[in-house]
Protein backbone atom coordinates (compact mmCIF):
# COMPACT_ATOMS: atom_id res chain seq x y z
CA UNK A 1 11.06 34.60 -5.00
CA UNK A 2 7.75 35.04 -4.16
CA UNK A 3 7.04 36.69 -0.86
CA UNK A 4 3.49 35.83 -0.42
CA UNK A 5 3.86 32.34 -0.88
CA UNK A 6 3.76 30.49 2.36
CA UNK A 7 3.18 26.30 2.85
CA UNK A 8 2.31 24.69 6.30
CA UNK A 9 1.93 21.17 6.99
CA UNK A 10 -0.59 20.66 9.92
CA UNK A 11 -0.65 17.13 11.60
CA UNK A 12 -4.36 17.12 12.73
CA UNK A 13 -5.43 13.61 13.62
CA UNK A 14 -3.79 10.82 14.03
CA UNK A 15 -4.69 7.46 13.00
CA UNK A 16 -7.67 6.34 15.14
CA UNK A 17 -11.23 4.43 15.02
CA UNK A 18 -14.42 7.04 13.97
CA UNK A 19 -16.98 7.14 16.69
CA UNK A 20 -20.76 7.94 15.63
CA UNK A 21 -20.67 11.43 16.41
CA UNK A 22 -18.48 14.16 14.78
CA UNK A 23 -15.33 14.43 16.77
CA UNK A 24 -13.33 17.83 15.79
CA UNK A 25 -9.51 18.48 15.58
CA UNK A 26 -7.39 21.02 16.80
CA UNK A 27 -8.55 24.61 15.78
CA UNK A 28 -6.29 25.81 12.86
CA UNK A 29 -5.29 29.32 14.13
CA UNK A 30 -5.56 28.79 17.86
CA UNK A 31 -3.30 27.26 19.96
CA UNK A 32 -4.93 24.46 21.86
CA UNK A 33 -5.36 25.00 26.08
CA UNK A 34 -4.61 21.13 26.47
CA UNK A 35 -1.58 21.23 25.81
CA UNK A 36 -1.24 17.25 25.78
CA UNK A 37 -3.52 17.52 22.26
CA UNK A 38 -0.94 19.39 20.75
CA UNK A 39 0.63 17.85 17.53
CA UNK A 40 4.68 17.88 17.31
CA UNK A 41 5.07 20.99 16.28
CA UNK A 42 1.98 23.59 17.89
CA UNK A 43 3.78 26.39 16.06
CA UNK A 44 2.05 25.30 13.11
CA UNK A 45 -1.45 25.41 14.34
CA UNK A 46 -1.48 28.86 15.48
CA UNK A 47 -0.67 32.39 13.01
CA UNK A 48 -2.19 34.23 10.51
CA UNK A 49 -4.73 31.83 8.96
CA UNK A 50 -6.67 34.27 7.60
CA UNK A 51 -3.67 35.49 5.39
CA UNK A 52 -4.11 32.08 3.75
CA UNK A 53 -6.33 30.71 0.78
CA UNK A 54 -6.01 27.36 0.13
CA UNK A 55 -6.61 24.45 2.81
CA UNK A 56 -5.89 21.31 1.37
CA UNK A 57 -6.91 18.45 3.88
CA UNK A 58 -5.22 15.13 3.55
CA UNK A 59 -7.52 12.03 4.70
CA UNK A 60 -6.02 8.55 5.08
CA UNK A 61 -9.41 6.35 5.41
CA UNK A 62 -9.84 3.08 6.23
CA UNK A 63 -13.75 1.73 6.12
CA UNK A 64 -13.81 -1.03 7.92
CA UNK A 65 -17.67 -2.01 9.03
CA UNK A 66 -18.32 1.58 8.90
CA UNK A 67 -21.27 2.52 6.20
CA UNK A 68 -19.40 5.67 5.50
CA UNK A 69 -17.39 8.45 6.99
CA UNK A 70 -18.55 12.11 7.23
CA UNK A 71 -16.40 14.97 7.24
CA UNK A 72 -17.18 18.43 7.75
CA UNK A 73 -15.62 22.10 7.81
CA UNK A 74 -16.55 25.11 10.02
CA UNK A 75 -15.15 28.61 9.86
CA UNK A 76 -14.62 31.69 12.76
CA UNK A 77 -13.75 34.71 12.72
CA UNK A 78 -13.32 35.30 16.75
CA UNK A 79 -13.05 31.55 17.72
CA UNK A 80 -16.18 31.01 19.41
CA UNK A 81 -18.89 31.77 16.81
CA UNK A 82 -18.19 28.43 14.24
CA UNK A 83 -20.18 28.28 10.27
CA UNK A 84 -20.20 25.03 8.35
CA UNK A 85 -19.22 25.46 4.99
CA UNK A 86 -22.07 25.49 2.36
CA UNK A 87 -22.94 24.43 -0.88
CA UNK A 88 -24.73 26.16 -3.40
CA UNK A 89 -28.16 24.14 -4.63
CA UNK A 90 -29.60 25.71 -7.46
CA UNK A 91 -32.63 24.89 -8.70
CA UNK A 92 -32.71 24.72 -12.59
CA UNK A 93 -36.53 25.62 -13.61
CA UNK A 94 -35.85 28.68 -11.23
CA UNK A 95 -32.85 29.94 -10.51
CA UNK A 96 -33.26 30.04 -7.10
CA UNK A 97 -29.98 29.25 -5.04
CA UNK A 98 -30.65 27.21 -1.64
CA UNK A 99 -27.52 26.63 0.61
CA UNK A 100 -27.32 23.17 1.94
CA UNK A 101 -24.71 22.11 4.94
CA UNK A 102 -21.65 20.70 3.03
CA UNK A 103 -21.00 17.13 3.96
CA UNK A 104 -18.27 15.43 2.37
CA UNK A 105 -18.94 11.49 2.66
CA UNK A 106 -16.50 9.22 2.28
CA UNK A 107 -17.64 5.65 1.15
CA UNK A 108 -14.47 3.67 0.50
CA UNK A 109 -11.10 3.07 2.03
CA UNK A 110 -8.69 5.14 0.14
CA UNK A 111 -6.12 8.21 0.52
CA UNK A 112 -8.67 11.88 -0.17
CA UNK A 113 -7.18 14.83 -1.22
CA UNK A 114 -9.41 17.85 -0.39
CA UNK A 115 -9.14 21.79 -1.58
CA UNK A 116 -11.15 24.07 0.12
CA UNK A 117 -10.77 27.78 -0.18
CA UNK A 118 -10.13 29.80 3.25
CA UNK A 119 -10.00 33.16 4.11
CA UNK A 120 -11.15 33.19 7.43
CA UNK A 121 -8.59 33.31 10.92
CA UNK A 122 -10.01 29.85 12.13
CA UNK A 123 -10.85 26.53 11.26
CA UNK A 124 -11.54 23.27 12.24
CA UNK A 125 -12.23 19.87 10.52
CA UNK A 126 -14.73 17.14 11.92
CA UNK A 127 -15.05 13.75 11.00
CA UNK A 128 -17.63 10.95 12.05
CA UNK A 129 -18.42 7.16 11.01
CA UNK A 130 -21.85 6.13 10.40
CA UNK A 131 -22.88 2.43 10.90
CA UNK A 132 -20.54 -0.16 12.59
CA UNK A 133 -17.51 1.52 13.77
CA UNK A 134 -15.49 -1.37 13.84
CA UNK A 135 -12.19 -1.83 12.37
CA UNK A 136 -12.84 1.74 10.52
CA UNK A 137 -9.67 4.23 10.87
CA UNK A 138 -8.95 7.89 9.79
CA UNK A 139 -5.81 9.67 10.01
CA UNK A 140 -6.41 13.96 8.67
CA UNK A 141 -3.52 16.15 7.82
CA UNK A 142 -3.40 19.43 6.23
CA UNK A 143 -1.27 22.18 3.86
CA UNK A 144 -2.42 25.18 4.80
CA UNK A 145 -1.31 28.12 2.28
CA UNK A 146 -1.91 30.86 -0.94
CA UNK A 147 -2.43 29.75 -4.45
């Protein structure tokens, strides 16, 4: 047995058309105040996130018009204060590491599987279409838990 070990599945979005701007899910770690956006089962969406380090983020994604999707994840530490996950850039000749905004695009209908590495109390996932929206879909789940 291994006490530490913990696995959450987290219905985030459902199945729905992309509009041109980034629209955000439900806050892993917080209990939504509308209730009606509430997935089947909130318990799941609120706890000890930050006790977690592995988010893996399941995207069903269907292209339609749409030039591609973009998907991005932010991280808080009090709810209110939110910081986009980074990449680092570095330059070869130099050495010198530049962070860049971490956009994950998504150019072709298909089922993603995405790790990211947590260890922060909140999170939430934001997806957008860019181009012509129509006929495009995404549905976003997550595991939530420790490797």
């Amino acid at each position: 047995m291994y006490p530490n070990n913990n696995y959450r599945y987290l219905p985030l979005r459902i199945a729905s058309i992309l509009t041109t701007s980034y629209v955000a899910t439900p806050i892993i770690g917080k209990v939504p105040t509308d209730l009606a956006t509430l997935p089947p089962d909130p318990a799941y969406l609120s706890g000890p996130v930050g006790l977690q380090n592995q988010l893996i983020l399941y995207v069903d994604f269907i292209k339609g018009s749409l030039t591609t999707a973009e998907l991005i994840v932010e991280f808080s530490d009090d709810g209110l204060d939110w910081y986009q996950e980074t990449l680092d850039d570095a330059a070869a000749s130099t050495g010198i590491v530049t962070e860049r905004p971490l956009v994950r695009t998504l150019g072709a209908t298909g089922k993603y599987r995405i790790p990211v590495k947590i260890n922060d109390q909140y999170i939430r996932v934001s997806i957008k279409g860019t181009g012509t929206v129509t006929d495009s879909s995404a549905k976003i789940n997550a595991i939530i838990g420790n490797n």
